[in-house]
C-alpha atoms as a PDB file:
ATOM      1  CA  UNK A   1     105.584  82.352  82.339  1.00  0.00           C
ATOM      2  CA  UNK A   2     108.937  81.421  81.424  1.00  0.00           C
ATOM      3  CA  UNK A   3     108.852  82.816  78.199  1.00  0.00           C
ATOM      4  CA  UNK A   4     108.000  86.681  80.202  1.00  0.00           C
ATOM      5  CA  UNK A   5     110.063  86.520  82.847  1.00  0.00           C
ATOM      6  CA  UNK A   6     112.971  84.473  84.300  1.00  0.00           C
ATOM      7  CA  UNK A   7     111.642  83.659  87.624  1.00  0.00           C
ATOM      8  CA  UNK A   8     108.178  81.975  85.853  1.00  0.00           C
ATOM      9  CA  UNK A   9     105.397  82.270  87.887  1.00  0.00           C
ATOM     10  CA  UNK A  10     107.063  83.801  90.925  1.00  0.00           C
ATOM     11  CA  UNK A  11     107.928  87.034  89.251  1.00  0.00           C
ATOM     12  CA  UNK A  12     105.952  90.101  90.937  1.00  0.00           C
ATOM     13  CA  UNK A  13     102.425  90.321  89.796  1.00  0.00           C
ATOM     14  CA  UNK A  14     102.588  93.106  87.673  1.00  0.00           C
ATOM     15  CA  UNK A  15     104.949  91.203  85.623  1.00  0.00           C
ATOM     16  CA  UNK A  16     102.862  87.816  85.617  1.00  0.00           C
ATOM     17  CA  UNK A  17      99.357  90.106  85.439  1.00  0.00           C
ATOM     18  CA  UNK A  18     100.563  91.719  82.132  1.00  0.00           C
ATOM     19  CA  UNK A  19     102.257  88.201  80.902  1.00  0.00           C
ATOM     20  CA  UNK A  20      98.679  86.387  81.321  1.00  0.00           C
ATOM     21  CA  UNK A  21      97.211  89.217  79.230  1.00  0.00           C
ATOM     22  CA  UNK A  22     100.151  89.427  76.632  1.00  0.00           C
ATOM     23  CA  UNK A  23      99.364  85.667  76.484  1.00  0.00           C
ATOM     24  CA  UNK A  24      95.511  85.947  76.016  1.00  0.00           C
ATOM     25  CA  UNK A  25      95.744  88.184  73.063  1.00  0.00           C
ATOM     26  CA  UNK A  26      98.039  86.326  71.593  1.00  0.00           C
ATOM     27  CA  UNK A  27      95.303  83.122  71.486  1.00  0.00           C
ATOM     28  CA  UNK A  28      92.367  85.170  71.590  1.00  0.00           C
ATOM     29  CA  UNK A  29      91.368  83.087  74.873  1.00  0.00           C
ATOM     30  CA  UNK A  30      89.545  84.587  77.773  1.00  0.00           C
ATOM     31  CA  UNK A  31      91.795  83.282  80.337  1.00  0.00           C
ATOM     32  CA  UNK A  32      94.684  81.071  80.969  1.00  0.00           C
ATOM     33  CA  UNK A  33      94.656  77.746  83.326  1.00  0.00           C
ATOM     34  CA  UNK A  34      96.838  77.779  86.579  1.00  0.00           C
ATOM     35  CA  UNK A  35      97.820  73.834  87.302  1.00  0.00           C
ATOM     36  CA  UNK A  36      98.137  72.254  90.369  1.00  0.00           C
ATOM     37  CA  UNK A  37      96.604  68.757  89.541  1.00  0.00           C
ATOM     38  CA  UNK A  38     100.482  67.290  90.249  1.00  0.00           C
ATOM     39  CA  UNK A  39     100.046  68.180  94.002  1.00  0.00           C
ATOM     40  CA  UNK A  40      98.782  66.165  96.473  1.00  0.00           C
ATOM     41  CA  UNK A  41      95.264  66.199  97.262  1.00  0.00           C
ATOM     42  CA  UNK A  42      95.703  66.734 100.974  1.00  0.00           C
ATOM     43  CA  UNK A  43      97.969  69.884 100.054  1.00  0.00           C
ATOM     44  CA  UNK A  44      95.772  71.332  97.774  1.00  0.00           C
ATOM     45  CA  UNK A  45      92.984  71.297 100.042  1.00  0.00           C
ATOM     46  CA  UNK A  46      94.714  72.252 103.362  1.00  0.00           C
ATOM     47  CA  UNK A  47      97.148  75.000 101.797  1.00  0.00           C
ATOM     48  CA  UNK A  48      94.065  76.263  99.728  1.00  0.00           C
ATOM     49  CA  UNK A  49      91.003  75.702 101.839  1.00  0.00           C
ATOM     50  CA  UNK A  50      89.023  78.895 100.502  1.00  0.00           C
ATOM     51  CA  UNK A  51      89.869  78.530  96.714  1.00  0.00           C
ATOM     52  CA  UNK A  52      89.351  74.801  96.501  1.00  0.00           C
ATOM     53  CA  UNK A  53      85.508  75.058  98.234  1.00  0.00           C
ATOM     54  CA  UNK A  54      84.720  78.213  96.545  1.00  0.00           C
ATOM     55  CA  UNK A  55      86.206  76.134  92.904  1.00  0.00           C
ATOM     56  CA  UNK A  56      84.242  73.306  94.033  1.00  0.00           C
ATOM     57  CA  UNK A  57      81.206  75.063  94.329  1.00  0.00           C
ATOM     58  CA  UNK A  58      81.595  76.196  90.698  1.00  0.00           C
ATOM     59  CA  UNK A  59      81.751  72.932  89.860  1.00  0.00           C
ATOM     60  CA  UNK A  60      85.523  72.525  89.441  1.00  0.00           C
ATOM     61  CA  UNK A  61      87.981  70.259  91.237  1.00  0.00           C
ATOM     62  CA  UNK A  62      91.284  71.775  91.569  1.00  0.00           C
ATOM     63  CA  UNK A  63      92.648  68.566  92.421  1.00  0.00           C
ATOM     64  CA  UNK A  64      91.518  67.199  89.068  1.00  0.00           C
ATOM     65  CA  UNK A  65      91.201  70.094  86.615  1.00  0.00           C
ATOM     66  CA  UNK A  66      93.421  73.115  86.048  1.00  0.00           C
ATOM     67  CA  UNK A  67      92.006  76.525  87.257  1.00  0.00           C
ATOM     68  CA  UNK A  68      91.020  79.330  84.129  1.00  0.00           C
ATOM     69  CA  UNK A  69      92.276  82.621  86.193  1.00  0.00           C
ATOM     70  CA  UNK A  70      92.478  86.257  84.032  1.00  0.00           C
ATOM     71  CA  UNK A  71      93.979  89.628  85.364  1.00  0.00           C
ATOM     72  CA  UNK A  72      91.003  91.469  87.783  1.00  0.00           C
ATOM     73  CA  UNK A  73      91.485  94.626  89.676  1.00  0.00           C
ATOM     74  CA  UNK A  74      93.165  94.657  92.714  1.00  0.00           C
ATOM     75  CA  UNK A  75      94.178  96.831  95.895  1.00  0.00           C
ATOM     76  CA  UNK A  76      94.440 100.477  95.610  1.00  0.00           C
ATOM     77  CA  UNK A  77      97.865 101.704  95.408  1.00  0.00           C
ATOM     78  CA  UNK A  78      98.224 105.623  96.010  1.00  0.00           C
ATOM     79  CA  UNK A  79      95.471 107.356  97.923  1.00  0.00           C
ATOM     80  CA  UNK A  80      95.330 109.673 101.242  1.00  0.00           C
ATOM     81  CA  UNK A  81      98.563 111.309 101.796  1.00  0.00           C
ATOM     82  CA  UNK A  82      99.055 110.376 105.384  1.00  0.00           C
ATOM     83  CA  UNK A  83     102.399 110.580 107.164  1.00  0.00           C
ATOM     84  CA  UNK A  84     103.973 107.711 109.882  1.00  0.00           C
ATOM     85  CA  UNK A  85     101.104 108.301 112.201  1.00  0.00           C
ATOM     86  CA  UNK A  86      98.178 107.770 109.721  1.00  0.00           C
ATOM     87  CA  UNK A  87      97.927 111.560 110.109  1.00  0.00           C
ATOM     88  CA  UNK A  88      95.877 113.375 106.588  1.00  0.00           C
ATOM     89  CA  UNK A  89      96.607 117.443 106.692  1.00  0.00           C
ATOM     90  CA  UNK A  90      93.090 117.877 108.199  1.00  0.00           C
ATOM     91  CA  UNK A  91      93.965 117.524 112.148  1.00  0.00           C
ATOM     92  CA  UNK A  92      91.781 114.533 113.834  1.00  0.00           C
ATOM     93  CA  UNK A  93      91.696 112.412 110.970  1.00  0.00           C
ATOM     94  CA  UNK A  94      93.544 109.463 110.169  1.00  0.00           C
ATOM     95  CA  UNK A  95      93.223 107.465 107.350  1.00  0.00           C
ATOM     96  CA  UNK A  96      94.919 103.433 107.338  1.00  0.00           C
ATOM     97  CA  UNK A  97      94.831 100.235 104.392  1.00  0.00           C
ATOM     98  CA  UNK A  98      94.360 100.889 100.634  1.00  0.00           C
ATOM     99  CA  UNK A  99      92.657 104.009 101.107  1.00  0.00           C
ATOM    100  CA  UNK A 100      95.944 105.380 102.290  1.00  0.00           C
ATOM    101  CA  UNK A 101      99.399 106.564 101.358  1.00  0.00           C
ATOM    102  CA  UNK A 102     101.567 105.715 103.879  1.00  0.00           C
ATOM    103  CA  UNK A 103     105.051 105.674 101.419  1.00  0.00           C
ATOM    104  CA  UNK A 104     105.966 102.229 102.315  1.00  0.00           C
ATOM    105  CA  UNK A 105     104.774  99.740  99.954  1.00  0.00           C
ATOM    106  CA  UNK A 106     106.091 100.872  96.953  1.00  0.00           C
ATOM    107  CA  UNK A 107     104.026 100.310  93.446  1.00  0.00           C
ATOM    108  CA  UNK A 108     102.904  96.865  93.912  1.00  0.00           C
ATOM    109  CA  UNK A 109     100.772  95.541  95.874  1.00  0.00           C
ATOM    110  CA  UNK A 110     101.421  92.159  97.906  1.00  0.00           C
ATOM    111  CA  UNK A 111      99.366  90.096 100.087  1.00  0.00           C
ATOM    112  CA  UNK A 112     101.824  90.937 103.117  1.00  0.00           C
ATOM    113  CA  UNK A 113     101.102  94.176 103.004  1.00  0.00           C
ATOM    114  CA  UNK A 114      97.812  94.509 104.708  1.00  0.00           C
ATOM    115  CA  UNK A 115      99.659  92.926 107.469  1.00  0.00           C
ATOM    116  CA  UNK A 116     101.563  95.775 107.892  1.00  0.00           C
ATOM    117  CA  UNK A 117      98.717  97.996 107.649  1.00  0.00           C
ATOM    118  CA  UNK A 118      96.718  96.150 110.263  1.00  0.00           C
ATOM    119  CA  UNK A 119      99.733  95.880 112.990  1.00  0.00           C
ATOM    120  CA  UNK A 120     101.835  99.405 112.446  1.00  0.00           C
ATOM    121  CA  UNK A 121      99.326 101.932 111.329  1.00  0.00           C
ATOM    122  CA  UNK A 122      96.442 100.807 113.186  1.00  0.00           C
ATOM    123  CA  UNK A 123      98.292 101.096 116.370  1.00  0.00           C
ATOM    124  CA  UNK A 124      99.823 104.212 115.881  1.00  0.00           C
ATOM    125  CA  UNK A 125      96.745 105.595 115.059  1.00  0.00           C
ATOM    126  CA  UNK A 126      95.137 104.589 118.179  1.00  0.00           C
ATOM    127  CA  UNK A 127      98.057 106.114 119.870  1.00  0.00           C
ATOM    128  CA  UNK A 128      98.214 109.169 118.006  1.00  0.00           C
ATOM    129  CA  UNK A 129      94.143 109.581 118.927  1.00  0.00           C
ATOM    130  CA  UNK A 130      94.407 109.190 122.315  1.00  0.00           C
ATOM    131  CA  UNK A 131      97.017 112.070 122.509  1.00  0.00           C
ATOM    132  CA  UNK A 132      94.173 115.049 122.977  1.00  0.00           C
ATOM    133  CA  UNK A 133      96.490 117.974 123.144  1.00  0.00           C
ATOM    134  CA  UNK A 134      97.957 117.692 119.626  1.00  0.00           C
ATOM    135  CA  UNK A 135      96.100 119.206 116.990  1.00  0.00           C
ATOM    136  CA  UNK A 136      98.583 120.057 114.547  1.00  0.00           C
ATOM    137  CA  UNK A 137      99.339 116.979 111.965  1.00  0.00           C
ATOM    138  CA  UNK A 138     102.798 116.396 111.655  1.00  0.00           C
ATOM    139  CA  UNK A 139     104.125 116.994 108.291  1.00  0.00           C
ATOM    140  CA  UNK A 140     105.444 114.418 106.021  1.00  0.00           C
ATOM    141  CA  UNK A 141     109.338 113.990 104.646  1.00  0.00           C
ATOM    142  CA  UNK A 142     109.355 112.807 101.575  1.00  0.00           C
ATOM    143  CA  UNK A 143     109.990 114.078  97.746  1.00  0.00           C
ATOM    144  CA  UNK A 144     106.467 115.156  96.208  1.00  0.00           C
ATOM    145  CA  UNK A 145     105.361 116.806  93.608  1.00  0.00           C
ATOM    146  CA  UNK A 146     102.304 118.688  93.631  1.00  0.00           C
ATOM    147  CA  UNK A 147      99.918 118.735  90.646  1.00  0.00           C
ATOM    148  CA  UNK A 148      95.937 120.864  90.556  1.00  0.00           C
ATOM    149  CA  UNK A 149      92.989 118.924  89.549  1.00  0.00           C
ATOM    150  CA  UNK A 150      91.834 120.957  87.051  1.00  0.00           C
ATOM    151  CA  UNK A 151      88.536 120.608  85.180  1.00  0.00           C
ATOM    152  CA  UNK A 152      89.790 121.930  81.819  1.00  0.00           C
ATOM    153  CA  UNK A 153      89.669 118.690  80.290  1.00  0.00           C
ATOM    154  CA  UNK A 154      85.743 118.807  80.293  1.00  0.00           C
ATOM    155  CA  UNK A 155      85.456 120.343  76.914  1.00  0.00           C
ATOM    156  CA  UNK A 156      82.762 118.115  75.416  1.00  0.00           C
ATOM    157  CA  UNK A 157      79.030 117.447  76.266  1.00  0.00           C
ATOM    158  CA  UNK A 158      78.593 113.771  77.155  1.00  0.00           C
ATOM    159  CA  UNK A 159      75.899 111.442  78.618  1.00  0.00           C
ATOM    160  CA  UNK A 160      76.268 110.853  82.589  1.00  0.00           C
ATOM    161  CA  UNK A 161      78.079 107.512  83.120  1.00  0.00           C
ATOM    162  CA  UNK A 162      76.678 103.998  83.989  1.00  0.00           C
ATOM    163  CA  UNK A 163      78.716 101.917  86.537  1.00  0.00           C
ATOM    164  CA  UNK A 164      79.604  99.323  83.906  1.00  0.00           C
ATOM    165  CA  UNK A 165      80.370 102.085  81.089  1.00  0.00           C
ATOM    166  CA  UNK A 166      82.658 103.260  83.642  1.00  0.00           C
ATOM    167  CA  UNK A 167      84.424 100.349  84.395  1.00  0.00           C
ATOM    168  CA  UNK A 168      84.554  99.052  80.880  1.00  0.00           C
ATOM    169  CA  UNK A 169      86.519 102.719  79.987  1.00  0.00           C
ATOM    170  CA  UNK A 170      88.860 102.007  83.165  1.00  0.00           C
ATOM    171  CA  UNK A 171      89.624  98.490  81.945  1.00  0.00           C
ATOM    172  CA  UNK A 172      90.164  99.352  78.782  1.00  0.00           C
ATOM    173  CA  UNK A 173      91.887 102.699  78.889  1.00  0.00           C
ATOM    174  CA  UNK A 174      93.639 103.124  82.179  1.00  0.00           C
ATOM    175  CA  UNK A 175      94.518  99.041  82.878  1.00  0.00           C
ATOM    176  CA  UNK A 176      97.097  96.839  82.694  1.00  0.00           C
ATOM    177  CA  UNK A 177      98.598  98.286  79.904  1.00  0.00           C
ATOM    178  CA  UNK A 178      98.458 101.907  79.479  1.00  0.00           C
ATOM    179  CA  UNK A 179      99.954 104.130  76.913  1.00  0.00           C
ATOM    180  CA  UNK A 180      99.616 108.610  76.552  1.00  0.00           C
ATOM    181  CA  UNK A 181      96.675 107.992  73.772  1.00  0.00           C
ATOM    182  CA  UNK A 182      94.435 105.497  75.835  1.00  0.00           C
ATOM    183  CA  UNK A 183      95.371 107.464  79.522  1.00  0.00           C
ATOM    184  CA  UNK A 184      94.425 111.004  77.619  1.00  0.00           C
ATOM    185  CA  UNK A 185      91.263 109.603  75.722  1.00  0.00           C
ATOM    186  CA  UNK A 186      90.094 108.278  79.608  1.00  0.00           C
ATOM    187  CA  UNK A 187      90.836 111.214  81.305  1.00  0.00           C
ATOM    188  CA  UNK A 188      88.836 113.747  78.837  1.00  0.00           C
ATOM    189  CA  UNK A 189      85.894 111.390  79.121  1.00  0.00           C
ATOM    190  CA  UNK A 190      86.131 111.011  82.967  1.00  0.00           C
ATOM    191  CA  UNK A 191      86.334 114.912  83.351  1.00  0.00           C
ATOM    192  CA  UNK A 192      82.917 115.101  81.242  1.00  0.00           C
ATOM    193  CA  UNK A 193      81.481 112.970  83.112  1.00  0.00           C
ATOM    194  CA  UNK A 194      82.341 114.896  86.648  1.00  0.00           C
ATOM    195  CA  UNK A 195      80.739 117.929  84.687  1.00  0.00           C
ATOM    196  CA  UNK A 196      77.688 116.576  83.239  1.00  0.00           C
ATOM    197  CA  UNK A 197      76.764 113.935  86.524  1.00  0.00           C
ATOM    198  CA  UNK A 198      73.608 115.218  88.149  1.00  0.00           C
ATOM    199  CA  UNK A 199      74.016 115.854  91.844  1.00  0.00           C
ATOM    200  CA  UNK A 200      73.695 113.227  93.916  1.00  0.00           C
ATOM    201  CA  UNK A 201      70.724 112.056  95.846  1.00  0.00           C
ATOM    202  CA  UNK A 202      71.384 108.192  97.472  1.00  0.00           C
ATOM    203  CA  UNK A 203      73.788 105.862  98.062  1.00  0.00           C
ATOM    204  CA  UNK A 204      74.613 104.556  94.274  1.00  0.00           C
ATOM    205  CA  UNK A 205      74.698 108.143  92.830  1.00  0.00           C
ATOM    206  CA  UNK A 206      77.168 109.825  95.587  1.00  0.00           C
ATOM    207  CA  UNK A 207      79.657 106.324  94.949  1.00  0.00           C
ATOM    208  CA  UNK A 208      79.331 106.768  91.267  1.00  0.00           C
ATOM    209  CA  UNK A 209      80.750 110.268  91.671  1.00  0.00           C
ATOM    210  CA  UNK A 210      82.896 108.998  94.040  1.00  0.00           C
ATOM    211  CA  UNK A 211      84.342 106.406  91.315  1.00  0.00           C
ATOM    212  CA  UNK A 212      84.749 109.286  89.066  1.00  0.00           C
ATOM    213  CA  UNK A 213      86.394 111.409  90.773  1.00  0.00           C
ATOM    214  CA  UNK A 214      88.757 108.392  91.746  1.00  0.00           C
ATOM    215  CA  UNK A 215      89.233 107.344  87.919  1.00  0.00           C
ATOM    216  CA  UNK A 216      90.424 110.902  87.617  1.00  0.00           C
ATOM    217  CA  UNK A 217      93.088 111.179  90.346  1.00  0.00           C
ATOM    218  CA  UNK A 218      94.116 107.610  88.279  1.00  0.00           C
ATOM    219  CA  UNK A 219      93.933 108.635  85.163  1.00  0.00           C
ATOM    220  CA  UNK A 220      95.615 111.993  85.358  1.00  0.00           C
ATOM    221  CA  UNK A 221      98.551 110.755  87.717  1.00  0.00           C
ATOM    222  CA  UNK A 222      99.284 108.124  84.746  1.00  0.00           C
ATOM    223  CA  UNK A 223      99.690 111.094  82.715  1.00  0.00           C
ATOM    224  CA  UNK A 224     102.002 112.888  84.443  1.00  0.00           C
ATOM    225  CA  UNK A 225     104.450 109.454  85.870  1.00  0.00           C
ATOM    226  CA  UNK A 226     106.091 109.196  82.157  1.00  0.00           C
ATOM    227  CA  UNK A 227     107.347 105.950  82.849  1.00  0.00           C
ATOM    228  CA  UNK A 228     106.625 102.451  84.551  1.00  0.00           C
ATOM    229  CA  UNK A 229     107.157 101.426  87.796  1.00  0.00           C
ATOM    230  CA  UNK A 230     105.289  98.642  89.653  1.00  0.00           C
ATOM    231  CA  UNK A 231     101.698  98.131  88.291  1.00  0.00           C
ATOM    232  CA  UNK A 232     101.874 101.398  86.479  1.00  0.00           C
ATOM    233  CA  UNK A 233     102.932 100.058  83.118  1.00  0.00           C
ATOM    234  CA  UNK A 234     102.883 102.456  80.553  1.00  0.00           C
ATOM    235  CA  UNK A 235     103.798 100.773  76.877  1.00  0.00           C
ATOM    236  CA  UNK A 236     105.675 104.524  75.735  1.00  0.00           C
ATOM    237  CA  UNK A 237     107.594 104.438  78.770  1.00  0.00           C
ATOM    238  CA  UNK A 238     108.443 100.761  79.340  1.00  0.00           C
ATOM    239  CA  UNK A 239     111.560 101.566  81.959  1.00  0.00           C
ATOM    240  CA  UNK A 240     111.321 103.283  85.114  1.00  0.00           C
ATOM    241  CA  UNK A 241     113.308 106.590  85.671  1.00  0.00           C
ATOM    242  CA  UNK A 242     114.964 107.946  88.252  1.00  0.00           C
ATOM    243  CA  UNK A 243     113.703 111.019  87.614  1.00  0.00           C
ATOM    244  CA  UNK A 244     110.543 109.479  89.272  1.00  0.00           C
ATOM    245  CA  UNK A 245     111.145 108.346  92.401  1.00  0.00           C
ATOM    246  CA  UNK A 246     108.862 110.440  94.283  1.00  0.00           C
ATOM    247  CA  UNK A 247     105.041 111.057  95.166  1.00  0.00           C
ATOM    248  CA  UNK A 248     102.461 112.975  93.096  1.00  0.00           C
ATOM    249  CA  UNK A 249     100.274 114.989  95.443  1.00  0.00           C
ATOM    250  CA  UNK A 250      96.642 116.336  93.920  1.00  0.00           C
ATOM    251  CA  UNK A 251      94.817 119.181  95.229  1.00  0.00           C
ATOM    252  CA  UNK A 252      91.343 120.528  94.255  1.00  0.00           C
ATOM    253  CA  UNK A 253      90.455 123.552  94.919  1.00  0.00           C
END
């Protein structure tokens, strides 16, 4: 990690996700080994209770071998536009977590802040609900800029997606490392695929859709930020711009 970024291995993990798979091209290997064989045992296995058993019970001893670890998919950053009081613009609903917007984690997600999720925005959602008489939402203060959901990109006939197919595409279009070409080329497929998808009937159609739809909002909204910032890394647009530093709002209709 020291040859990515100064801090090593406690840079933020956008930095250390795209470092791992910088690193994994480079050797062709599938993953890369995190080391912790020089600690104690007794640390190991009381600092990292959940890892070591679940390791253990894939036949590796983190004590005694290195872990192989790769990039995955983690939280959602972005979602429901809420405002301070978990409010959405539909009055009586609340949204709080990864499914929401709240404006206060930034672009990178960090295992602290579900904390804040949990203690903040849960209560003040449960005080906000228990106020009957307002029905207005309160309105939001911050710099957005609004963008329509078009379907003009569905231009082409194409077969109905598969849950891997569609993850495969996300992976390898709209991941780690994104660039105009790869974001575009996702984007036109995702749009043909909200076209052409039958209409739901149970549970795995209506979340396939649901995934669509989502890959879209993603895909389109790394379009439009021509930049990176956080775990929105866009190869292009390597720096961050002031220019930027606000929300991108999508509205179908």
């Amino acid at each position: 990690m020291t040859n990515y970024a100064p801090a090593g291995e406690l840079a933020p993990r956008d930095v250390v996700a795209r470092s791992i798979l910088y690193e994994m091209e480079r050797t062709g290997a599938e993953n890369v080994f995190i080391d912790v064989t020089h600690l104690p045992r007794s640390l190991t296995t009381t600092r990292f209770p959940h890892i070591y058993r679940f390791c253990l019970e894939h036949g590796l001893d983190i004590t005694r071998v290195p872990v192989p670890v790769a990039p995955a998919a983690h939280y959602m950053m972005g979602g429901i536009k809420v405002n301070t009081w978990g409010e959405t613009n539909i009055a009586g609903l609340f949204a709080a977590g990864e499914v929401a917007c709240t404006g206060v984690h930034g672009a990178n997600r960090l295992a602290s802040n579900s904390m804040l999720e949990v203690l903040v925005f849960s209560k003040r959602i449960i005080e906000k609900g228990g106020r009957s008489n307002e029905k207005t939402p309160a309105q939001v203060d911050r710099k957005e800029e609004y963008r329509h959901l078009s379907q003009h990109r569905a231009s082409k006939a194409i077969a109905p997606p598969t849950l891997t197919g569609l993850q495969s595409m996300m992976w390898e279009k709209a991941g780690i490392i994104r660039d105009r070409t790869s974001l575009t080329q996702a984007a036109e497929t995702l749009a043909a695929w909200e076209v052409s998808m039958p209409e739901p009937t149970e549970r795995a159609s209506y979340e396939l859709r649901n995934l669509v739809l989502t890959g879209r909002l993603l895909t389109e909204a790394g379009l439009i930020r021509e930049e990176s910032r956080g775990a929105h890394f866009r190869a292009d647009f390597p720096h961050n711009s002031l220019e930027w530093q606000q929300h991108i709002v999508f509205t179908i209709g």
